[in-house]
Protein backbone atom coordinates (compact mmCIF):
# COMPACT_ATOMS: atom_id res chain seq x y z
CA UNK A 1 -23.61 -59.30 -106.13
CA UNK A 2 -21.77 -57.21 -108.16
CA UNK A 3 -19.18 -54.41 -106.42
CA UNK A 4 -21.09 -51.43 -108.20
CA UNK A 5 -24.00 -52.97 -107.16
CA UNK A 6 -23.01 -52.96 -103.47
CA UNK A 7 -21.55 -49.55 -103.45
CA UNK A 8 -24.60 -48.43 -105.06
CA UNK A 9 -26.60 -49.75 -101.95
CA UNK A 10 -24.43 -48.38 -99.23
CA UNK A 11 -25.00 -45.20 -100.91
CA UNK A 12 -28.11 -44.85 -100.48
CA UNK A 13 -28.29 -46.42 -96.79
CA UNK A 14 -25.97 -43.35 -96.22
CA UNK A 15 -28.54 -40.91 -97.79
CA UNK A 16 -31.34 -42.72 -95.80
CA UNK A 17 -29.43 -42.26 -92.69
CA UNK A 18 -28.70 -38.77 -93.15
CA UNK A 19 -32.37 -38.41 -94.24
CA UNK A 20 -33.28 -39.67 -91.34
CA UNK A 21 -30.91 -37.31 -89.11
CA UNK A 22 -31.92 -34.62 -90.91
CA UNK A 23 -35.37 -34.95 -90.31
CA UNK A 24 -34.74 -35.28 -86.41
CA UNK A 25 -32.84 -32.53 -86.21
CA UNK A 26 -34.60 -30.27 -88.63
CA UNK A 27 -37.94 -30.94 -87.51
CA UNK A 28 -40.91 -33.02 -87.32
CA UNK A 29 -44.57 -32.25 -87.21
CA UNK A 30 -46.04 -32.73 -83.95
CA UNK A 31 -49.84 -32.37 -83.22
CA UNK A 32 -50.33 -30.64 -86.45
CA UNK A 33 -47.39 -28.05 -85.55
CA UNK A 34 -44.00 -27.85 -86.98
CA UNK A 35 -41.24 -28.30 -84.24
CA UNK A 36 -37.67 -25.25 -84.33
CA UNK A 37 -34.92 -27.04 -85.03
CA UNK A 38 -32.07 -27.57 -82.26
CA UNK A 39 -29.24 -27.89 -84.01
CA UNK A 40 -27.97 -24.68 -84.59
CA UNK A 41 -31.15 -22.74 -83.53
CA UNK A 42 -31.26 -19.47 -81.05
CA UNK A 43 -32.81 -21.60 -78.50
CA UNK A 44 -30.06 -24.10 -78.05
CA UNK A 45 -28.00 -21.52 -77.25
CA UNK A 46 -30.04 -20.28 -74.58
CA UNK A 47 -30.51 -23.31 -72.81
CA UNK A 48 -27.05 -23.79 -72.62
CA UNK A 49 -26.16 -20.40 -71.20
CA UNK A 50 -28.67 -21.24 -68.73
CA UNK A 51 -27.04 -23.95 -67.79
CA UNK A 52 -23.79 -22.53 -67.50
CA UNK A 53 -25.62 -19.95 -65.34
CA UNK A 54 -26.47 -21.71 -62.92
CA UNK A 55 -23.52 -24.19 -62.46
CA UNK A 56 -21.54 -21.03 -61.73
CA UNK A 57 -23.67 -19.63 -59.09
CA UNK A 58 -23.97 -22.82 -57.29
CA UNK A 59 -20.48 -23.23 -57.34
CA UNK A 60 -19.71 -19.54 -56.08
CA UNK A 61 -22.82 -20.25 -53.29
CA UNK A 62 -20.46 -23.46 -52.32
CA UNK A 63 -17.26 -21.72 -52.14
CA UNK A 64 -18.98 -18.80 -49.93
CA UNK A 65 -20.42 -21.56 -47.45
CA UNK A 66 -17.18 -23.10 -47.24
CA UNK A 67 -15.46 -19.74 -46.31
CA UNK A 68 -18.30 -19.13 -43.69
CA UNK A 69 -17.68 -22.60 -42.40
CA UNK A 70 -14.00 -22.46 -42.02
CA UNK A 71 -14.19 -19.02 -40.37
CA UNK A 72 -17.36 -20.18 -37.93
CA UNK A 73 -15.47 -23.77 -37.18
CA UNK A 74 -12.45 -22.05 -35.91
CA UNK A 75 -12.52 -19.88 -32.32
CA UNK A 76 -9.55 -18.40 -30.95
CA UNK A 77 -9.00 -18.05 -27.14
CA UNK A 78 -6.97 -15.19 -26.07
CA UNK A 79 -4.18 -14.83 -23.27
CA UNK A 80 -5.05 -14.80 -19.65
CA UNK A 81 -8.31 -17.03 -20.06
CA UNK A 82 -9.70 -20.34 -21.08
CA UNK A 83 -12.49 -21.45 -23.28
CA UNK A 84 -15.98 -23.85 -21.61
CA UNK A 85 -17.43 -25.71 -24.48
CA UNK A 86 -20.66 -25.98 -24.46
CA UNK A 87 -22.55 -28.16 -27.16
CA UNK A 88 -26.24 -27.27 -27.34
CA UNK A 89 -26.13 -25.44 -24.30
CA UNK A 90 -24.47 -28.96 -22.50
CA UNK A 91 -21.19 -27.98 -20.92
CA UNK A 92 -18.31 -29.82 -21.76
CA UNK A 93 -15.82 -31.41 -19.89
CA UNK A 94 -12.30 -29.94 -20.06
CA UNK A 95 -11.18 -26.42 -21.25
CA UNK A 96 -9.87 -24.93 -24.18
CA UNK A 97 -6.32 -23.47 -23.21
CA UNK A 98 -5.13 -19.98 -25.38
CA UNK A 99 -4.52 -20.66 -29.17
CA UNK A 100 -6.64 -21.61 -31.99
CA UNK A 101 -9.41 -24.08 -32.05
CA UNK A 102 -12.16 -25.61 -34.08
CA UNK A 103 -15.43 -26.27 -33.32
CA UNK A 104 -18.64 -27.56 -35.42
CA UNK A 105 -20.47 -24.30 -36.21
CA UNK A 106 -24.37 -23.52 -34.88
CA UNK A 107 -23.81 -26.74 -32.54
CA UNK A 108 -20.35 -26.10 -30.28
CA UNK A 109 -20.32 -22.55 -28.48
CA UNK A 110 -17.13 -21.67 -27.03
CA UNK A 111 -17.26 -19.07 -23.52
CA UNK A 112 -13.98 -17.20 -22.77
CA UNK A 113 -13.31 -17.28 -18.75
CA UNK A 114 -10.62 -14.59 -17.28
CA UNK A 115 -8.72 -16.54 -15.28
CA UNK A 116 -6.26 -13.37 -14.03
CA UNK A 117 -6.19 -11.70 -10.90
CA UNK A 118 -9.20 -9.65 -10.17
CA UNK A 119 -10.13 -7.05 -8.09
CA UNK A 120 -13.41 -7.09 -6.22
CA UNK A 121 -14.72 -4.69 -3.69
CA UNK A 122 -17.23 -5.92 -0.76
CA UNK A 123 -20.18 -3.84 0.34
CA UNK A 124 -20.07 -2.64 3.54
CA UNK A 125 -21.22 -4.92 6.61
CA UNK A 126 -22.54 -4.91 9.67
CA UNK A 127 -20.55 -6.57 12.70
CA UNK A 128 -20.59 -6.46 16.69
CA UNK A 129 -17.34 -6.23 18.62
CA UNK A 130 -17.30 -8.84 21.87
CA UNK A 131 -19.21 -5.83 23.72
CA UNK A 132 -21.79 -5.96 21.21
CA UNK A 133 -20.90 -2.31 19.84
CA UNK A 134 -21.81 -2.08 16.08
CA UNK A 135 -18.90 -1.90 14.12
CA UNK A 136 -19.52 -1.45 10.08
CA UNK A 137 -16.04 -2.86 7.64
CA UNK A 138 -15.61 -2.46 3.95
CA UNK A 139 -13.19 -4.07 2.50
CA UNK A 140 -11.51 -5.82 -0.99
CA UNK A 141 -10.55 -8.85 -2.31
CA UNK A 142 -7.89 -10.04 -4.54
CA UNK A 143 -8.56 -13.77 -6.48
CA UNK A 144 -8.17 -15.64 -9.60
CA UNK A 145 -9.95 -18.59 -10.81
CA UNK A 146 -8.50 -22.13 -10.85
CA UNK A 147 -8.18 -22.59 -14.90
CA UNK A 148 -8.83 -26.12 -14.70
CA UNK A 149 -12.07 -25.75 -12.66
CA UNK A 150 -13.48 -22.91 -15.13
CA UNK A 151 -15.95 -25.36 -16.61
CA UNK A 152 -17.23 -26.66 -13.44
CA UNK A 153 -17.74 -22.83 -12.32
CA UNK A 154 -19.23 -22.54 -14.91
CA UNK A 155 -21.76 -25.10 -14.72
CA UNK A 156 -22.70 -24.76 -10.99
CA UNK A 157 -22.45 -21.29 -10.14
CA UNK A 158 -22.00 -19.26 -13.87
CA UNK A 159 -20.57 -15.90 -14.88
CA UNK A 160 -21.72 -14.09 -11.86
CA UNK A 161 -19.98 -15.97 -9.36
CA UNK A 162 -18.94 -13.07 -7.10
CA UNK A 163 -22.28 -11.44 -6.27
CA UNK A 164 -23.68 -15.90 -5.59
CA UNK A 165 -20.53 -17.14 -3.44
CA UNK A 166 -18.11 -14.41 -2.83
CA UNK A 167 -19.87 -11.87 -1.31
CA UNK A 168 -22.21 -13.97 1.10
CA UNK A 169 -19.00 -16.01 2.42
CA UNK A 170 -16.75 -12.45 3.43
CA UNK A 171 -20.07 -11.05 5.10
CA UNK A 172 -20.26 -14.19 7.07
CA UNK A 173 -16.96 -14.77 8.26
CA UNK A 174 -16.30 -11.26 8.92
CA UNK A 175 -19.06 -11.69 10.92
CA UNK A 176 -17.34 -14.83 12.43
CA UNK A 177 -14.24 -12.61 13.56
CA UNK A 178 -14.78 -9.74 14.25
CA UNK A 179 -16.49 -10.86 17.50
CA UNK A 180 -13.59 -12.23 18.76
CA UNK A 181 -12.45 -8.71 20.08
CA UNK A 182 -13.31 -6.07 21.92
CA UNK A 183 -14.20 -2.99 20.34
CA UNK A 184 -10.47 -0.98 21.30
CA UNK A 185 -9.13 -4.05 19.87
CA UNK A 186 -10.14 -3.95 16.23
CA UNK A 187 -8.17 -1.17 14.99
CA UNK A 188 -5.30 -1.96 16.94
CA UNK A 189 -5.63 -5.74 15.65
CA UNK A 190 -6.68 -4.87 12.08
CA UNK A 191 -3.89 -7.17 10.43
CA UNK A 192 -4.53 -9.69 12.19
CA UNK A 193 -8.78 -9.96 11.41
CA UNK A 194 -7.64 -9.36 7.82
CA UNK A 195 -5.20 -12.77 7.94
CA UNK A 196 -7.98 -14.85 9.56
CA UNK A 197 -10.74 -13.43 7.32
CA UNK A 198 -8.62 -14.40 4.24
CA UNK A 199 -7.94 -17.89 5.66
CA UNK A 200 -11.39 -18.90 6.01
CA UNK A 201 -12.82 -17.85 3.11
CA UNK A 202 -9.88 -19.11 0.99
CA UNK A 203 -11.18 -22.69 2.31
CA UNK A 204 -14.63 -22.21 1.70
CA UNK A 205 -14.02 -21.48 -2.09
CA UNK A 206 -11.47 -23.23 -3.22
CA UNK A 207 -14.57 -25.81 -3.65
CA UNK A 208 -15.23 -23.51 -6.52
CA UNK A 209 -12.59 -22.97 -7.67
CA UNK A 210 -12.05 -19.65 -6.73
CA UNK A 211 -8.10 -18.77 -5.52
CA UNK A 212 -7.91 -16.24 -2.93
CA UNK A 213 -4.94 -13.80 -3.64
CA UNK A 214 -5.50 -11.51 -0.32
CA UNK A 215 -7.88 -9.42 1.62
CA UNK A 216 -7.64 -6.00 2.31
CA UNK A 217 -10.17 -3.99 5.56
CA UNK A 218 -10.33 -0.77 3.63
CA UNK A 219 -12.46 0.92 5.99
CA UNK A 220 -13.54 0.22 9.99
CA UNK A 221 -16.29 2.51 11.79
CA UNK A 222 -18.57 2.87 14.64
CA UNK A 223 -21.42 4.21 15.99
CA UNK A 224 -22.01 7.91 15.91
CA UNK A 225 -22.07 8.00 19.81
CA UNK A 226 -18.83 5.63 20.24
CA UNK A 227 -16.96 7.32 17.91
CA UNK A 228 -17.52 10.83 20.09
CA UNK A 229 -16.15 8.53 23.08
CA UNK A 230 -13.45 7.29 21.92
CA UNK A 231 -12.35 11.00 20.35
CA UNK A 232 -13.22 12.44 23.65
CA UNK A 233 -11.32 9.56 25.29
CA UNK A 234 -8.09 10.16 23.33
CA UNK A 235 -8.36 14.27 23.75
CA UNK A 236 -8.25 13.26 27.74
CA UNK A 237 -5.49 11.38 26.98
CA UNK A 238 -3.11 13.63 25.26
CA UNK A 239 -4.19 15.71 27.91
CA UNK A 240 -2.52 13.82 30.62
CA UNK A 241 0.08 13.00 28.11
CA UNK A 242 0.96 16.57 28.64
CA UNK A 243 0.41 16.85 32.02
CA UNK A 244 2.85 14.40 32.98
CA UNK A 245 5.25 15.32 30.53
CA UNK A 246 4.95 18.76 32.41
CA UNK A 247 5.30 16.90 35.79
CA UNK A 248 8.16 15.21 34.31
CA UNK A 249 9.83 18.32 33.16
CA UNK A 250 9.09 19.93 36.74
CA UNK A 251 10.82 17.05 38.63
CA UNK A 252 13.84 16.88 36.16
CA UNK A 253 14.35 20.61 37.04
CA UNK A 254 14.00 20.48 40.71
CA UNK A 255 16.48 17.31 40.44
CA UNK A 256 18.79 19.55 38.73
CA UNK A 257 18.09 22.19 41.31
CA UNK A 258 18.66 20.08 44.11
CA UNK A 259 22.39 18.86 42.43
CA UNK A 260 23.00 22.46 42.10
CA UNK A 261 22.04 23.57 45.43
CA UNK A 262 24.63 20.39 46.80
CA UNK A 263 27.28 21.21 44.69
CA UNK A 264 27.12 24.40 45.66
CA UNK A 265 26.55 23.66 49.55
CA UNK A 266 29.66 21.06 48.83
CA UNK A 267 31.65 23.50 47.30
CA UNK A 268 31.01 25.94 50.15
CA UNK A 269 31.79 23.30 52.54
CA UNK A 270 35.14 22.71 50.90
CA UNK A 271 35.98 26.30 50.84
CA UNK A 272 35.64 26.53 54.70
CA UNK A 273 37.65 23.85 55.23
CA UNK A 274 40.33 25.13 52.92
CA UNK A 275 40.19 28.19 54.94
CA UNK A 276 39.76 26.52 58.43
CA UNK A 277 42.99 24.76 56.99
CA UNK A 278 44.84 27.52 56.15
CA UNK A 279 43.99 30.01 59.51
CA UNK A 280 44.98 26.54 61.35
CA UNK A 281 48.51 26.27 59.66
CA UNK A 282 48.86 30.30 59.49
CA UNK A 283 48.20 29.81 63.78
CA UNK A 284 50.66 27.53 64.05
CA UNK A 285 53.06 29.57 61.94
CA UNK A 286 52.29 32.24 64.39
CA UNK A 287 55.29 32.20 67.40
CA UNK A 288 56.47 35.00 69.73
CA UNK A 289 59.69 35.43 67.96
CA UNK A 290 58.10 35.98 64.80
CA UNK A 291 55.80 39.02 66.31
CA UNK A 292 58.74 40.93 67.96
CA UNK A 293 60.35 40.20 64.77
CA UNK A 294 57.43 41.96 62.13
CA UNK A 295 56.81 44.42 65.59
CA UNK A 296 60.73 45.19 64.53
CA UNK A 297 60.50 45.36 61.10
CA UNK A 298 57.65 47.32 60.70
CA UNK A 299 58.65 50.44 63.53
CA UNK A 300 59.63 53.49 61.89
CA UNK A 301 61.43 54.90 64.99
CA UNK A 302 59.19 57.26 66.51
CA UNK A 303 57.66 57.31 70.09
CA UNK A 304 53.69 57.32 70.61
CA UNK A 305 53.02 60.63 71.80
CA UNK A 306 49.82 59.73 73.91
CA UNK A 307 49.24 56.63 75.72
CA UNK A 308 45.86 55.53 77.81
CA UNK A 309 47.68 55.75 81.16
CA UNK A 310 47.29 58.23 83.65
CA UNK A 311 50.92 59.32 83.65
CA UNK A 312 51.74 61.65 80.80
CA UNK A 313 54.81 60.64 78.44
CA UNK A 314 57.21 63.25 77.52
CA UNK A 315 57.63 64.87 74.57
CA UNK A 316 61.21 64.52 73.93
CA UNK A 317 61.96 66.69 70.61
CA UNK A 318 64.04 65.88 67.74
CA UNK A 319 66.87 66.72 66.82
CA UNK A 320 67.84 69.18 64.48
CA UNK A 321 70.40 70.09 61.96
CA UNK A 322 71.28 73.69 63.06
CA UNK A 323 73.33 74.82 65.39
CA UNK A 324 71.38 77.45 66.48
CA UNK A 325 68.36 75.28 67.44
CA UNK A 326 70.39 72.90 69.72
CA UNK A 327 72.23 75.71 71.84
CA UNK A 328 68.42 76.87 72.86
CA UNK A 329 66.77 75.56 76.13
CA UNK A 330 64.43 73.26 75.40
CA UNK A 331 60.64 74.34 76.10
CA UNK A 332 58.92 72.87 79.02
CA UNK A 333 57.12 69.54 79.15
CA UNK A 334 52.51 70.91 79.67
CA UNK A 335 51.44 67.83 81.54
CA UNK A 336 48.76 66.64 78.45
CA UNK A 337 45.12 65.66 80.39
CA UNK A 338 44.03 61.83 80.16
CA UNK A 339 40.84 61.00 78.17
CA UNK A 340 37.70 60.85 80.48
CA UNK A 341 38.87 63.13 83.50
């Protein structure tokens, strides 16, 4: 076959082809209808806008479920507790120390569990002394929980641990205790029912893992009518408290009296003797010689003029300077009369 002849043919299988393309994509008749073209028509466009549409969304709905997830997988537990796992309401074994952890979302829970000291105050109870006197105690305890043991507290008791197990155990073995003494004991002994109250209940729930820190008796009172006797008990007490300190004081001063009154009767005593002493030596000092000699000493020359005898003395007179007076007589002697005739 002849080159032009073949080039001829391939021609028109090309025009056939594109005939045929044409005719697909420009349109057919269907059921008596013409069909829109799609290439190049308004509603190819749309379709794929549509499309595009929707891809979008989907992938924005798929990014936002993957943000939800990652922020609902992860759980952080904070300081001074621990996490219980609990999947589908079954409690794990095991906590979940402080930090950041995962977890599947909507079927893992995590519960945060303080695991620092707590406070908790006791409601007031009703006791007997060994006398049977009713004695009512409030008091508080101190505790922590074992973090270890948080999921098994968890599990057998729950959240509200202290109104199931802590308050029935310090009601019974204050109850225990507090028996143990007499009534004018318990205040005196107060330290001492607080140690063995905290002892005993420290054993009974450490099962639970409950830690006992301490216990404090806040508060220890009696009966209406006790209470009067033991007030009126203690006024008659100071009362003799006083009395005998008065007694006391009495007897220290009539003590001190009595050393007075010695020292003094010893000092008198002394004194006499001193002067017994001294009129014995000035006696002794005493001789005849020493008389005539002061008897001496102390005359100033001139005769008594009366004496207590019955014969009169005579009155001898003195002497004189002038001349006149001696050449005269001298008078005569008048006999002077005794005393008592």
């Amino acid at each position: 076959m002849p080159k032009k002849k073949l080039d001829q043919t391939e021609a028109e299988n090309k025009r056939d082809r594109q005939s045929y393309v044409q005719r697909l994509l420009g349109g057919n008749t269907v059921g008596g209808g013409r069909m829109e073209g799609l290439s190049g028509s308004p509603a190819r466009y749309q379709g794929q806008g549509v499309v595009r549409l929707v891809g979008c969304t989907t992938v924005a709905i798929l990014g936002v479920l993957l943000i939800i997830g990652i922020f609902m997988s992860g759980f952080v537990v904070t300081a001074g507790h621990v996490g219980v796992v609990t999947t589908f309401g079954s409690v794990e074994p095991g906590v979940l120390y402080p930090g950041f952890h995962l977890r599947i979302p909507f079927v893992n829970q995590i519960h945060q569990i303080d695991v620092r000291v707590q406070p908790h105050a006791f409601k007031e109870i009703d006791a007997a002394s060994y006398e049977q006197q009713s004695v009512k105690l409030t008091g508080m305890m101190n505790y922590h929980l074992d973090p270890a043991q948080a999921n098994i507290l968890y599990q057998t008791v729950g959240l509200d641990f202290a109104t199931k197990v802590i308050d029935p155990a310090f009601s019974d073995y204050i109850k225990e205790v507090v028996p143990q003494y007499h009534a004018t004991e318990i205040l005196l002994k107060r330290d001492e029912i607080r140690t063995s109250t905290k002892d005993r209940l420290a054993q009974n729930l450490a099962r639970y893992g409950i830690i006992v820190d301490d216990v404090y008796i806040s508060d220890i009172a009696f009966s209406p009518e006790y209470q009067q006797a033991i007030e009126q008990k203690q006024t008659q007490q100071q009362n003799v408290g006083r009395e005998e300190q008065v007694l006391a004081q009495k007897e220290i001063q009539a003590k001190q009296k009595l050393v007075d009154a010695k020292a003094e009767a010893d000092a008198s005593i002394e004194r006499a003797r001193g002067e017994a002493e001294s009129n014995r030596v000035r006696a002794q000092s005493i001789t005849p010689e020493l008389i005539r000699y002061l008897e001496t000493t102390k005359w100033d020359g001139k005769l008594p003029q009366v004496t207590s005898g019955a014969v009169p003395l005579l009155s001898i007179g003195q002497p004189t300077s002038s001349p006149a007076a001696s050449s005269s007589p001298a008078p005569a002697l008048v006999p002077t009369p005794t005393s008592g005739h």
